[in-house]
Protein backbone atom coordinates (compact mmCIF):
# COMPACT_ATOMS: atom_id res chain seq x y z
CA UNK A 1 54.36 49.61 116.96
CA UNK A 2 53.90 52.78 114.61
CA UNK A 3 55.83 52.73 111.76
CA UNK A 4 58.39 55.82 111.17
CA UNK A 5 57.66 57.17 107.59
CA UNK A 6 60.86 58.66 105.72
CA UNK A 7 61.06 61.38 103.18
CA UNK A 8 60.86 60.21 100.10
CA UNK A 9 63.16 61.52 97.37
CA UNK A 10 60.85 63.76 96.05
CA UNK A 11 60.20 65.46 99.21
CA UNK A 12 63.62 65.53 99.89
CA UNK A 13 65.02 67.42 96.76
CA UNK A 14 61.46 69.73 97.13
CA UNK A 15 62.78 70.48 100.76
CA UNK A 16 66.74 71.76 99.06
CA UNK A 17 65.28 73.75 96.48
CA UNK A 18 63.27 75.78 99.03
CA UNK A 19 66.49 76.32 100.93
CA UNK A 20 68.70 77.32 97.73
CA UNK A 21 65.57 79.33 96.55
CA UNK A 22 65.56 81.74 100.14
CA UNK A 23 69.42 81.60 100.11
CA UNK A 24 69.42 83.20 97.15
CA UNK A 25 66.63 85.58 98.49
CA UNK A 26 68.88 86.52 101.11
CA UNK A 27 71.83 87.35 99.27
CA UNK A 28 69.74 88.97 97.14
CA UNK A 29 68.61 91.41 99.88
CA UNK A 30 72.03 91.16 102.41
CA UNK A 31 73.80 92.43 99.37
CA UNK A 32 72.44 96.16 99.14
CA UNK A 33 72.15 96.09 102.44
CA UNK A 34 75.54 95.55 103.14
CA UNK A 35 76.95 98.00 100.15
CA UNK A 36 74.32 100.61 101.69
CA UNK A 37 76.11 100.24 105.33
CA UNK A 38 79.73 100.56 103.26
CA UNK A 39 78.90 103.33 101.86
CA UNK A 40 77.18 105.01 104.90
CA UNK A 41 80.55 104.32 107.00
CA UNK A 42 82.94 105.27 104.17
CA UNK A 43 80.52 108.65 103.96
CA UNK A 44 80.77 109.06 107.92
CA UNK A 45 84.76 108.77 107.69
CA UNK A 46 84.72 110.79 104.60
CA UNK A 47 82.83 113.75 106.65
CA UNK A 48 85.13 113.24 109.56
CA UNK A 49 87.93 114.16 108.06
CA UNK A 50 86.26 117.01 106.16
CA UNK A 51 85.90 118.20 109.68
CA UNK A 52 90.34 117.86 110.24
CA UNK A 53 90.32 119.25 107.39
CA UNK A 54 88.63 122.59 107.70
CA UNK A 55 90.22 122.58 111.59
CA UNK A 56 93.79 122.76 109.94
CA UNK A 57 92.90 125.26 107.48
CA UNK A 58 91.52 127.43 109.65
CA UNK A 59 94.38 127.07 112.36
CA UNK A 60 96.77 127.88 109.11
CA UNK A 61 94.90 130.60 107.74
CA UNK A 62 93.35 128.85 104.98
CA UNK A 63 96.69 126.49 103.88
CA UNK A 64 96.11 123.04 102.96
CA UNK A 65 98.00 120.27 104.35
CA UNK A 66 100.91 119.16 102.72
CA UNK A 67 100.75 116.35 99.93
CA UNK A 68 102.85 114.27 102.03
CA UNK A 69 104.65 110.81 99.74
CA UNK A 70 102.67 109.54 97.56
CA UNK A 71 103.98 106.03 98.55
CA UNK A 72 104.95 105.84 102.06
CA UNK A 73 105.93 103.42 104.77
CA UNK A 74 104.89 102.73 107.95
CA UNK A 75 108.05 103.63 109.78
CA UNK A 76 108.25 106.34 106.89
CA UNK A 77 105.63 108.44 107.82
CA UNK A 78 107.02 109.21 111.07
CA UNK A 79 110.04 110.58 109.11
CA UNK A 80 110.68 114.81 109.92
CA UNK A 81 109.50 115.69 106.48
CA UNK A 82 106.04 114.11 106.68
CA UNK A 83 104.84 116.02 109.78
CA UNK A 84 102.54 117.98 108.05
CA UNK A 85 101.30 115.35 105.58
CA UNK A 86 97.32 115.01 105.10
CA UNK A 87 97.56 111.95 106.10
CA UNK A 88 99.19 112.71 109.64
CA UNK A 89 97.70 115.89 110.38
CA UNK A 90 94.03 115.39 108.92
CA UNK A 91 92.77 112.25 110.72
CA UNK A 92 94.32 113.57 114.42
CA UNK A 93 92.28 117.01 114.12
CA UNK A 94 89.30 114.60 113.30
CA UNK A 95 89.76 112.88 116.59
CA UNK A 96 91.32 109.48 114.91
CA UNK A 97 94.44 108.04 114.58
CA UNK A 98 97.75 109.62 112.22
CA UNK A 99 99.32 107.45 109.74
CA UNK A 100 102.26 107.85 111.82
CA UNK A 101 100.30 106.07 114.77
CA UNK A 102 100.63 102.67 112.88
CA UNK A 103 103.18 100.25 112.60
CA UNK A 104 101.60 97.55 110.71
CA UNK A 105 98.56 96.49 108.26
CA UNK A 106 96.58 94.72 110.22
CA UNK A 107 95.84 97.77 112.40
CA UNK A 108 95.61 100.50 109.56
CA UNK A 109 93.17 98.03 107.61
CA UNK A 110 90.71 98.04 110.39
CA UNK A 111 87.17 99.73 111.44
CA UNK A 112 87.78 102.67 113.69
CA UNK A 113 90.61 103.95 111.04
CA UNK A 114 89.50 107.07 109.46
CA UNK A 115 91.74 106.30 106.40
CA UNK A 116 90.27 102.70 106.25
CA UNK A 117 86.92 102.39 103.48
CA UNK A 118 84.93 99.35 104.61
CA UNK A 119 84.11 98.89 100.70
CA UNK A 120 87.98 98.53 99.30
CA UNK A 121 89.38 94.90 98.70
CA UNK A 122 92.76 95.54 100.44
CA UNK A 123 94.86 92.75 99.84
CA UNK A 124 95.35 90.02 102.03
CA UNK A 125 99.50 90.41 101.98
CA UNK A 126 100.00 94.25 102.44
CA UNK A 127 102.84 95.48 104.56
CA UNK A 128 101.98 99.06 103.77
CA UNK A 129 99.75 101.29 103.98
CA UNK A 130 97.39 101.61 101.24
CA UNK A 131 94.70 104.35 100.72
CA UNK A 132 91.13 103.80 100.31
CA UNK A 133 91.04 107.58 100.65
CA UNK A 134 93.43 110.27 98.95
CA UNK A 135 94.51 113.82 98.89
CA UNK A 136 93.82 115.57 94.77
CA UNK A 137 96.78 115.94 93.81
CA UNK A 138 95.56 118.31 90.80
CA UNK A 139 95.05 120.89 93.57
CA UNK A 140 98.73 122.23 92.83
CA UNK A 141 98.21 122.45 88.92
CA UNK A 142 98.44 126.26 87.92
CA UNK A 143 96.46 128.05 85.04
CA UNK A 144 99.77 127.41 82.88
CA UNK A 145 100.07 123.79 83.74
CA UNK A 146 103.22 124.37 85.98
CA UNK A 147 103.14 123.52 89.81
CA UNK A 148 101.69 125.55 92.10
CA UNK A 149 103.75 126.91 95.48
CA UNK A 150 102.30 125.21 98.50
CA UNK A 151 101.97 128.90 99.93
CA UNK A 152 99.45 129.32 97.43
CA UNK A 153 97.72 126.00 97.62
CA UNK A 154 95.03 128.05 100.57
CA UNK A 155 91.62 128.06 100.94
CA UNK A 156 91.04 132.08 99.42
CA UNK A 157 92.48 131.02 96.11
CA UNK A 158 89.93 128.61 95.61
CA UNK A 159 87.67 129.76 92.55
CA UNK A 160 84.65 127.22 93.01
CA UNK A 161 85.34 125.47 96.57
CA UNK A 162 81.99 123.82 96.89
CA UNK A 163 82.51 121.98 93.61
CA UNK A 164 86.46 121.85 94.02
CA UNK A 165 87.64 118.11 95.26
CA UNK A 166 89.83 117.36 98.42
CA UNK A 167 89.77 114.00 99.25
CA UNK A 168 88.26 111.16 97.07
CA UNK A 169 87.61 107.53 97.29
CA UNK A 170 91.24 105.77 95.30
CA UNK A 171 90.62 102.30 94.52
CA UNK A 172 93.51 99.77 95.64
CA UNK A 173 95.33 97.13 93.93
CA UNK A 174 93.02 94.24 92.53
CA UNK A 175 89.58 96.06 92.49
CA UNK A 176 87.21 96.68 89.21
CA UNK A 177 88.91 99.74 87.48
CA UNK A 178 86.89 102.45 85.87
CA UNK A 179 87.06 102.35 81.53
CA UNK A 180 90.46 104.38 80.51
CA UNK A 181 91.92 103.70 83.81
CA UNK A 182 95.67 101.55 84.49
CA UNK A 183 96.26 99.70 87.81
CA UNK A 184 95.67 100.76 91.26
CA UNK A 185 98.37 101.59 93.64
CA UNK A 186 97.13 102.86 97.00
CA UNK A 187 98.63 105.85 96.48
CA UNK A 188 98.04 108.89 98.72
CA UNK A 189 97.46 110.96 95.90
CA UNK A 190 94.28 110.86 94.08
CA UNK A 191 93.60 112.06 90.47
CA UNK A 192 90.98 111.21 87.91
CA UNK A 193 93.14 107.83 87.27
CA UNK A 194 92.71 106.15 90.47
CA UNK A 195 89.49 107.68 91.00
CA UNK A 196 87.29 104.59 92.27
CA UNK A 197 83.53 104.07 92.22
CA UNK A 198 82.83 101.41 94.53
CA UNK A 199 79.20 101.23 95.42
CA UNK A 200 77.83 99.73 92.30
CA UNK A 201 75.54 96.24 91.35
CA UNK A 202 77.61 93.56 91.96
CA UNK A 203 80.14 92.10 89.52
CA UNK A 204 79.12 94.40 86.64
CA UNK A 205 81.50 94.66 84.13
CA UNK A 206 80.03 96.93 81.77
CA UNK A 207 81.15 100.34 81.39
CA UNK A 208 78.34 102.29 81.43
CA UNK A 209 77.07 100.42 84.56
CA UNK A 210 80.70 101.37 86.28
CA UNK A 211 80.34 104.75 85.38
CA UNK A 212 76.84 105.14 86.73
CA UNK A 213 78.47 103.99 90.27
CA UNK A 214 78.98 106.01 92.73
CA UNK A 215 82.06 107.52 94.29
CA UNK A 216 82.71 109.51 97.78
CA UNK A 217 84.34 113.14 97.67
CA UNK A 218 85.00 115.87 100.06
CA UNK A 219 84.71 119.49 98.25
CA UNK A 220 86.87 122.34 99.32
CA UNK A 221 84.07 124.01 101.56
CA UNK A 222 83.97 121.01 103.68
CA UNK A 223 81.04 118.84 102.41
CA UNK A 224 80.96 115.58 101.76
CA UNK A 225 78.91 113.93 98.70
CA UNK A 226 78.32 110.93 96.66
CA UNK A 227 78.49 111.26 92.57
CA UNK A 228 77.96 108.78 89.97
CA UNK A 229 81.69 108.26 88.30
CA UNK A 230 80.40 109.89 84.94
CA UNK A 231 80.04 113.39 86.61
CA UNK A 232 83.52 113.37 88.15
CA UNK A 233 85.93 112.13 85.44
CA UNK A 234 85.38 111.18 81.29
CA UNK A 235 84.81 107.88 79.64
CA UNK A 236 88.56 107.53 79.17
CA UNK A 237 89.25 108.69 83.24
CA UNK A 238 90.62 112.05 82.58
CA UNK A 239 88.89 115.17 84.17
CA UNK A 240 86.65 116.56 82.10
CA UNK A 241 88.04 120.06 80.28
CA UNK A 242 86.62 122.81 79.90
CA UNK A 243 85.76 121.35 83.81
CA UNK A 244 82.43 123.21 84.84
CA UNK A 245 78.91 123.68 83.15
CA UNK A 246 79.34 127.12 83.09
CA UNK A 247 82.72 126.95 81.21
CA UNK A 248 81.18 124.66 78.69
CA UNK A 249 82.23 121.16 80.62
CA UNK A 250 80.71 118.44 81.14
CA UNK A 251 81.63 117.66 84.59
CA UNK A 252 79.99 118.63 87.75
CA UNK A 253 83.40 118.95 90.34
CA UNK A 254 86.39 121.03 89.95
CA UNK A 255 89.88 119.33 90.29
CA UNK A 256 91.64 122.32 90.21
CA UNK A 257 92.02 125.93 92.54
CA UNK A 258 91.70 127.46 89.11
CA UNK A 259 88.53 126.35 87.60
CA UNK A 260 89.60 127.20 84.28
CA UNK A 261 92.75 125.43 84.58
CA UNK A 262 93.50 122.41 82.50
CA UNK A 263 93.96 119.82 85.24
């Protein structure tokens, strides 16, 4: 009778650090990957609303939609005064679903959503709405500082609409904040604060390395792009004043109808 010959221990440990050594090969290479096809989809959503976007302004002549609550609810959002929210209005004219269309996390935090960013870390426990994706609220900050009148928040006031910002990429409570920048709340309204720059290396900590990530913005004219977080807001999150090259800035978007506004 032939005699079965075992592994010996040698062969046997040989054998598990080949499989740890192409695990780690293909983690290596599945993680790119996978933050490429994030930021591909979050891109694709980003241009899709660019595209509700521009359809509302030019059925308004040249208006923006409204801010809408910062905060809202599910059940909120289908309130009267939020009809003409971004977040309502936007996404339909893009052929996807209104914030008012969802009662429920599960659903809103889902592929298919146009506000949903396959990159965010949404929490686990939400039972609102947060936003991956939010309106600039700096779009209604006047040459004085005051507030701008929403009948003057239109697309002919604009001084620099293909470098002026839209919509931008918000981070949401629990993910890597920028240097300078407090907590993330999901708001609806973006500004240089919640500004997040998700497609990075992973788990880099260092500043410098966070502010060479990049970030996904829609511009006034209705193009999407993606810009490293140092070109869009300073080292201590603020948007960069004097704001354009050509003013003497530093930064290459506008947050502001006014480019020489202070936003």
């Amino acid at each position: 009778m032939k005699s079965i010959r075992a592994f010996t221990l040698i062969e046997l440990l040989t054998v598990i650090v080949i499989i740890a050594i192409l695990a780690s090969v293909v983690a290596l290479v599945a993680g790119p990957v996978q933050r490429n096809s994030q930021m591909v989809q979050g891109m694709s959503n980003m241009k899709q609303l660019g595209s509700g976007f521009m359809n509302y302004a030019g059925a308004h002549d040249g208006q923006l939609p409204g801010p809408g609550d910062p905060q809202p609810s599910f059940g909120s959002a289908n309130s009267p005064t939020e009809i003409e929210a971004w977040y309502n209005v936007v996404p339909e004219l893009a052929g996807g679903r209104a914030l008012r269309d969802f009662t429920n996390a599960a659903e809103f935090f889902k592929k298919g959503n146009l506000l949903f960013v396959p990159a965010a870390k949404y929490p686990a426990n939400s039972n609102v709405p947060l936003f991956g994706i939010a309106m600039n609220d700096r779009l209604r900050v006047s040459a004085d500082g005051g507030t701008l009148e929403d009948s003057a928040v239109r697309l002919p006031n604009f001084g620099a609409a293909s470098r002026t910002i839209i919509f931008m990429e918000t981070g949401v409570p629990g993910e890597d904040r920028l240097p300078g920048q407090g907590g993330y709340t999901g708001s609806s309204a973006g500004n240089p604060r919640n500004l997040a720059a998700r497609y990075k290396r992973p788990s880099t900590t260092d500043p410098d390395s966070l502010r060479e990530s990049l970030t996904n913005l829609l511009f006034a004219d209705g193009h999407a792009a993606s810009l490293p977080a140092k070109d869009v807001i300073t080292g201590g999150a603020t948007a960069y004043y004097p704001q354009l090259s050509e003013q003497g800035g530093q930064g290459k978007v506008c947050w502001t109808l006014d480019p020489e506004a202070k936003p």
